[in-house]
PDB file of N, CA and C in Angstrom:
ATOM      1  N   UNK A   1     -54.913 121.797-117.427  1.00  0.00           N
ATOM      2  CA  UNK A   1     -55.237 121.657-116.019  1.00  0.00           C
ATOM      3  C   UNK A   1     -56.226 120.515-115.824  1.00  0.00           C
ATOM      4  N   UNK A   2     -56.207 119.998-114.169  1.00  0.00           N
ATOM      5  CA  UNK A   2     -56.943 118.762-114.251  1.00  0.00           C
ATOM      6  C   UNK A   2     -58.197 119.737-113.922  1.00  0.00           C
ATOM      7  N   UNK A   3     -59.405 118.438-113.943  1.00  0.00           N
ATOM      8  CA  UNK A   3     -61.059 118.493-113.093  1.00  0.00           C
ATOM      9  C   UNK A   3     -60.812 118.922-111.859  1.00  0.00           C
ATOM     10  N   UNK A   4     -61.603 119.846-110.995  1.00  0.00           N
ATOM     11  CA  UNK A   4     -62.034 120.031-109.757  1.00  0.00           C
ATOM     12  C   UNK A   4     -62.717 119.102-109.509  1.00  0.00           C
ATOM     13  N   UNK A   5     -62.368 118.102-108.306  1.00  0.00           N
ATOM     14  CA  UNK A   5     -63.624 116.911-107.897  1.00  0.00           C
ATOM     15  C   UNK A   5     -64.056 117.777-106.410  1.00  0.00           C
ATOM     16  N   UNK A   6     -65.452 117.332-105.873  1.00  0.00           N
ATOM     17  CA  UNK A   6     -65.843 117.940-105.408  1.00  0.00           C
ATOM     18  C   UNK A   6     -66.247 116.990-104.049  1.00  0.00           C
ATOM     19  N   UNK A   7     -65.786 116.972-102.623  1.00  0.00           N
ATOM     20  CA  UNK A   7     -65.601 115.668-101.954  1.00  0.00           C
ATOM     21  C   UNK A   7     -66.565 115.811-100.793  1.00  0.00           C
ATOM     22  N   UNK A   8     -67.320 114.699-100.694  1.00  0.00           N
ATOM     23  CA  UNK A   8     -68.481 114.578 -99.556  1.00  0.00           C
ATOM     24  C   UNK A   8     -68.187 114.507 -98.386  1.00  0.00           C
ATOM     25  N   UNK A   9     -68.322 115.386 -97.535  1.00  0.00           N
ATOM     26  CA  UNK A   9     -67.882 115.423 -96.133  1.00  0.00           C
ATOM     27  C   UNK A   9     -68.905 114.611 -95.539  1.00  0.00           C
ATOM     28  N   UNK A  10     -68.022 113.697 -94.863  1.00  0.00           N
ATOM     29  CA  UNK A  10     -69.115 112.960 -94.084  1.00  0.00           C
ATOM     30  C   UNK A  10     -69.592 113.435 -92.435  1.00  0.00           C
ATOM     31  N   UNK A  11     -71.117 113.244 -92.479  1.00  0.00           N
ATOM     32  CA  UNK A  11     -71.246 113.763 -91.155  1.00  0.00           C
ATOM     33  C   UNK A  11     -71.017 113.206 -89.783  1.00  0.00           C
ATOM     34  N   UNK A  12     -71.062 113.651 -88.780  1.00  0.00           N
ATOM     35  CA  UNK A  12     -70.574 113.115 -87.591  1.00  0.00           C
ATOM     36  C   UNK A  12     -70.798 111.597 -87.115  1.00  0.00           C
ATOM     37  N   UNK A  13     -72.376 111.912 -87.558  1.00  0.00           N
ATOM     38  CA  UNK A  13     -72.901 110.393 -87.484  1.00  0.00           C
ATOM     39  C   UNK A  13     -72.344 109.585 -88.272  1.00  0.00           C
ATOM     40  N   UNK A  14     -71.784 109.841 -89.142  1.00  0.00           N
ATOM     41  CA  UNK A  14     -71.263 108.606 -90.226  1.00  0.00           C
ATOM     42  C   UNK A  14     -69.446 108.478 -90.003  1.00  0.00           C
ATOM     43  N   UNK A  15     -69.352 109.397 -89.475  1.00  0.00           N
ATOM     44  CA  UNK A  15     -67.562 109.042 -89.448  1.00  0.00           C
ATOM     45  C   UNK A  15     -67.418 108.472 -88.096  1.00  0.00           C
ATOM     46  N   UNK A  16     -68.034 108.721 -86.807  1.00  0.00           N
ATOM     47  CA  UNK A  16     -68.229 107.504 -85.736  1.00  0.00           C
ATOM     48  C   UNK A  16     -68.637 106.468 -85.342  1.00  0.00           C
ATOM     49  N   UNK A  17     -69.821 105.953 -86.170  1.00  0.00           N
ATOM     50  CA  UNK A  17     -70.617 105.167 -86.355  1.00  0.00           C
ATOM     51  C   UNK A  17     -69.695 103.736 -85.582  1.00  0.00           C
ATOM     52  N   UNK A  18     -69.784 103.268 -85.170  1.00  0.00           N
ATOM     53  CA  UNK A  18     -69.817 101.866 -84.125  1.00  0.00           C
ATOM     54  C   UNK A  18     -68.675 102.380 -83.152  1.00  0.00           C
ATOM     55  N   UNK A  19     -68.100 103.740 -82.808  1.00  0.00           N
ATOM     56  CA  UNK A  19     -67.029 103.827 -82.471  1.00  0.00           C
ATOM     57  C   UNK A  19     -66.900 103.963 -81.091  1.00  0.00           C
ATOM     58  N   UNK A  20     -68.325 104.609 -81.005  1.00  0.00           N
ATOM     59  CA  UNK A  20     -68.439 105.261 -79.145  1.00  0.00           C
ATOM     60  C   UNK A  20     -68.825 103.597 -78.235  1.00  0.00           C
ATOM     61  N   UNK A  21     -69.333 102.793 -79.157  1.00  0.00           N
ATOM     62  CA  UNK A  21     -69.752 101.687 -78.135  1.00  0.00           C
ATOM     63  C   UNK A  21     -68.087 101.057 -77.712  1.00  0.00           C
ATOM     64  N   UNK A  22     -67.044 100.912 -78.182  1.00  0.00           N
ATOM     65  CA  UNK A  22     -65.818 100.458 -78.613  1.00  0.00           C
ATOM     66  C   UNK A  22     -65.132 101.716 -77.264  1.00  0.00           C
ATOM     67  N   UNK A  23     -65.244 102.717 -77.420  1.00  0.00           N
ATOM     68  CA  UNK A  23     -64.581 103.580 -76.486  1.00  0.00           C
ATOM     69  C   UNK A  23     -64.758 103.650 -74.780  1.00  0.00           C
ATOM     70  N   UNK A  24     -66.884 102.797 -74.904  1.00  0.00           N
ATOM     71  CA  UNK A  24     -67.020 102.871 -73.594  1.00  0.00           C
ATOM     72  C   UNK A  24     -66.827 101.113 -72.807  1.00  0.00           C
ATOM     73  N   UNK A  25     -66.124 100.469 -73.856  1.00  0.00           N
ATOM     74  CA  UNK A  25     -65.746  98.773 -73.816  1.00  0.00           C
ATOM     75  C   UNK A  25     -66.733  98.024 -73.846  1.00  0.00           C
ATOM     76  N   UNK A  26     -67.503  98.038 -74.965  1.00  0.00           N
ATOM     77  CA  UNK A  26     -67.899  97.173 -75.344  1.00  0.00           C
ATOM     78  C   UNK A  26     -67.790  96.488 -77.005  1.00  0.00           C
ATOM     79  N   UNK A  27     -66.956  95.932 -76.779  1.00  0.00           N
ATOM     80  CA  UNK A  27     -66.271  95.561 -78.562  1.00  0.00           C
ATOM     81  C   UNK A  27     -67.029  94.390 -78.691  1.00  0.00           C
ATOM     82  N   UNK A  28     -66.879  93.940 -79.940  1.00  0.00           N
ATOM     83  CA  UNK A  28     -67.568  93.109 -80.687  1.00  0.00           C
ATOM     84  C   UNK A  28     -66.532  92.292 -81.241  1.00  0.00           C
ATOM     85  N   UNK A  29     -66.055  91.020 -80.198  1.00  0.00           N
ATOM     86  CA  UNK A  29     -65.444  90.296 -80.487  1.00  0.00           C
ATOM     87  C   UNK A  29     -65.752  89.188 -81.089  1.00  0.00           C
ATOM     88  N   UNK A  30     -64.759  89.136 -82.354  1.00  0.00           N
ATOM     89  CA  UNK A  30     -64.937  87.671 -82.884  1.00  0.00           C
ATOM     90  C   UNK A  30     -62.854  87.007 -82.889  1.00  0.00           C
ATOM     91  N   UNK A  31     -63.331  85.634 -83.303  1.00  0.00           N
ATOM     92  CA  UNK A  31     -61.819  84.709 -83.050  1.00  0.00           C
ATOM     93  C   UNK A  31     -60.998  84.918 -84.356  1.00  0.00           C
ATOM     94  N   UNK A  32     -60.014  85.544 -84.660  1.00  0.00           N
ATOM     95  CA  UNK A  32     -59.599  85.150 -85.413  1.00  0.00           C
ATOM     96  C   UNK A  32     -58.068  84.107 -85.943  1.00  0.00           C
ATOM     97  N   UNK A  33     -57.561  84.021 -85.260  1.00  0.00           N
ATOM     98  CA  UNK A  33     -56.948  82.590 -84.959  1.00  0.00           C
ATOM     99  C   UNK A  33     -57.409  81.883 -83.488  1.00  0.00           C
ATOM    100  N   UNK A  34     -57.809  80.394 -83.661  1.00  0.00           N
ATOM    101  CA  UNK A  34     -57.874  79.826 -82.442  1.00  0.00           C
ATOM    102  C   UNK A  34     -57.133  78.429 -82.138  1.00  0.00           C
ATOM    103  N   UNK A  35     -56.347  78.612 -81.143  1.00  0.00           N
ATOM    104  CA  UNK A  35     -55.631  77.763 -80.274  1.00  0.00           C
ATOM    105  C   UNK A  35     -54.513  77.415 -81.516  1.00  0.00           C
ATOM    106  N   UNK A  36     -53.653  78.963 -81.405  1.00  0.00           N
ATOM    107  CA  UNK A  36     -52.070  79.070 -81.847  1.00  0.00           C
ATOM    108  C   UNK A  36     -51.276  78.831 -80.722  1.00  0.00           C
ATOM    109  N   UNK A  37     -50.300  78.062 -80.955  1.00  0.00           N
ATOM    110  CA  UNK A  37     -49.395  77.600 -79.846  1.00  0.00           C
ATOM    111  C   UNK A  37     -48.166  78.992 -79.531  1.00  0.00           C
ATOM    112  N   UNK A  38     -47.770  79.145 -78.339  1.00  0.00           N
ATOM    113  CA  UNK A  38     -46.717  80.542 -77.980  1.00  0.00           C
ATOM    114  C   UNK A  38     -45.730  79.756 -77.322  1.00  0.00           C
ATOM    115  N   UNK A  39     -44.642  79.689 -78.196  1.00  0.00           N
ATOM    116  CA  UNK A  39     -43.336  78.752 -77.735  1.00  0.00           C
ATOM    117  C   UNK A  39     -42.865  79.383 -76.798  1.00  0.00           C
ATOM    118  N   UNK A  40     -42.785  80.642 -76.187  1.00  0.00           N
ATOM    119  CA  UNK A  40     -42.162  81.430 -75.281  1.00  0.00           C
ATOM    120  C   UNK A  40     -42.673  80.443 -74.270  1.00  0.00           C
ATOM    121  N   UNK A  41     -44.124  80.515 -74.174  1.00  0.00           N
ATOM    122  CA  UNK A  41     -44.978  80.271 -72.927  1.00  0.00           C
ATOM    123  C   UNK A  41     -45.518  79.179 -72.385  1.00  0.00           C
ATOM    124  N   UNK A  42     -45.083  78.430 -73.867  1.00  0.00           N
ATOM    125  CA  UNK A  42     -45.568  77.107 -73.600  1.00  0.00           C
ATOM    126  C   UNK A  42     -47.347  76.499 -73.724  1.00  0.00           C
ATOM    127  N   UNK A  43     -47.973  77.624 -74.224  1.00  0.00           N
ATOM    128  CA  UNK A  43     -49.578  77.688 -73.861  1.00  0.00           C
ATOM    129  C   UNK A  43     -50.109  77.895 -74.904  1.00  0.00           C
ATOM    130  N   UNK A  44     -51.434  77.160 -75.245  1.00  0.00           N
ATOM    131  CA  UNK A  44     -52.024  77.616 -76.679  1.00  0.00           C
ATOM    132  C   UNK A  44     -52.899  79.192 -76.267  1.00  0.00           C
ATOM    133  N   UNK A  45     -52.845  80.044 -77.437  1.00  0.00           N
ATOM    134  CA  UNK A  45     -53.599  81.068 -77.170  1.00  0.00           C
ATOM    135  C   UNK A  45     -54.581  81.160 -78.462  1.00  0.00           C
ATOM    136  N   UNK A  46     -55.375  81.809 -78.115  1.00  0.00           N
ATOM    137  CA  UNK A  46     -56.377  82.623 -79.104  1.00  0.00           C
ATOM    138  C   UNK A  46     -56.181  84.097 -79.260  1.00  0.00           C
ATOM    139  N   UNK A  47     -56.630  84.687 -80.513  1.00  0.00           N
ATOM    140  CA  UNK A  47     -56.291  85.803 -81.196  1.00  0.00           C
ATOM    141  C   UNK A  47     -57.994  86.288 -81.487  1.00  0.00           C
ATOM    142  N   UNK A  48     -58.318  87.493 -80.402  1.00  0.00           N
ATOM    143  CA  UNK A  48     -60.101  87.959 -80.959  1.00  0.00           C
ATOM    144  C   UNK A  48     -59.605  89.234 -81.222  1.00  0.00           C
ATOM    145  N   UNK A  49     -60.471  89.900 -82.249  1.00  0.00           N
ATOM    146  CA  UNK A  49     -60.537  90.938 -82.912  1.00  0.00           C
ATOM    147  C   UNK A  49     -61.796  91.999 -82.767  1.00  0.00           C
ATOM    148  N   UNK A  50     -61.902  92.977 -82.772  1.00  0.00           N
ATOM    149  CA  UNK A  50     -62.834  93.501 -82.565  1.00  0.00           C
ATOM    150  C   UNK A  50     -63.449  93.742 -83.778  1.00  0.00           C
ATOM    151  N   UNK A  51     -64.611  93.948 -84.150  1.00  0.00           N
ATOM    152  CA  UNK A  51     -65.104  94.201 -85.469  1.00  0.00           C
ATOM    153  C   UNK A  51     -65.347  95.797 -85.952  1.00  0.00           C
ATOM    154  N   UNK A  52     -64.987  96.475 -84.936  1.00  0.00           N
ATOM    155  CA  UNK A  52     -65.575  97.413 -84.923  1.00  0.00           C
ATOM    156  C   UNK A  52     -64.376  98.641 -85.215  1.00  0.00           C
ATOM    157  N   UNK A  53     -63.497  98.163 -83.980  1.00  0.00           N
ATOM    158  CA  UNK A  53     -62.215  99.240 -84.345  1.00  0.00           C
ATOM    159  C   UNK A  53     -61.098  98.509 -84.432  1.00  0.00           C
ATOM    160  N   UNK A  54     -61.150  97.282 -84.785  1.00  0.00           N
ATOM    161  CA  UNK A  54     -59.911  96.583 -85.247  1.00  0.00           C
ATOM    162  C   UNK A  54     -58.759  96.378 -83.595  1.00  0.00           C
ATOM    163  N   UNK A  55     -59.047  96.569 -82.669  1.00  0.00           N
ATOM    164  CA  UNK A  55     -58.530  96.454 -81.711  1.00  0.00           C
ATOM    165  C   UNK A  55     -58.150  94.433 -81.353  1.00  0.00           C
ATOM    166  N   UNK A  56     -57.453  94.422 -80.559  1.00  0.00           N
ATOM    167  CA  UNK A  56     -56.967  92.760 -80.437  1.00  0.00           C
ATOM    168  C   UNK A  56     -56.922  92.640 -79.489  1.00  0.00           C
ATOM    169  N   UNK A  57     -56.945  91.381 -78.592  1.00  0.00           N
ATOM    170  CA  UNK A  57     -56.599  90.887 -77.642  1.00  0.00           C
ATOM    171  C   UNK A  57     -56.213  89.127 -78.021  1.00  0.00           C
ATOM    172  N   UNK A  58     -55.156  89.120 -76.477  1.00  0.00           N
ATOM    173  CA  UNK A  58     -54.666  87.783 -76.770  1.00  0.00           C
ATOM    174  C   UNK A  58     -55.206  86.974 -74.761  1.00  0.00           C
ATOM    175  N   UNK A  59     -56.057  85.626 -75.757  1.00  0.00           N
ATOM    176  CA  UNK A  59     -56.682  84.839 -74.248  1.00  0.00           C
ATOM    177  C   UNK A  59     -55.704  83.453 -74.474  1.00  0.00           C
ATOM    178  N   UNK A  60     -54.940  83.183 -73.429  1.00  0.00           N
ATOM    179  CA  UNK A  60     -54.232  81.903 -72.972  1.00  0.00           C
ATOM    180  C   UNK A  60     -54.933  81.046 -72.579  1.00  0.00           C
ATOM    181  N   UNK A  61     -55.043  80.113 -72.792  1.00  0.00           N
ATOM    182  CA  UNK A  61     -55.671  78.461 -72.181  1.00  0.00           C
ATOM    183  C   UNK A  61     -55.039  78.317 -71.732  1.00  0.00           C
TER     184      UNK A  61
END
């Protein structure tokens, strides 16, 4: 038979941690592609990411 491992529940504070600021909109955007061209549209866009919950948005020039 294998080892019993024995697993750290993490507490509330630690499994939400940057999550509630993100829920009430305020993300922590950074760029991560800037001024990719969108052949559909004809328009360069940018690609920001949130740091926090991985959320995206796309801004058109």
């Amino acid at each position: 038979m294998g080892e019993v491992l024995q697993f750290k529940a993490k507490s509330a504070k630690e499994k939400h941690k940057g999550k509630t600021l993100c829920k009430s909109g305020f993300h922590k955007w950074e760029i991560v592609q800037d001024k990719q061209f969108d052949v559909k549209q004809g328009k360069l866009v940018s690609i920001w990411q949130c740091n926090r919950c991985g959320e995206r948005k796309v801004e058109r020039t």
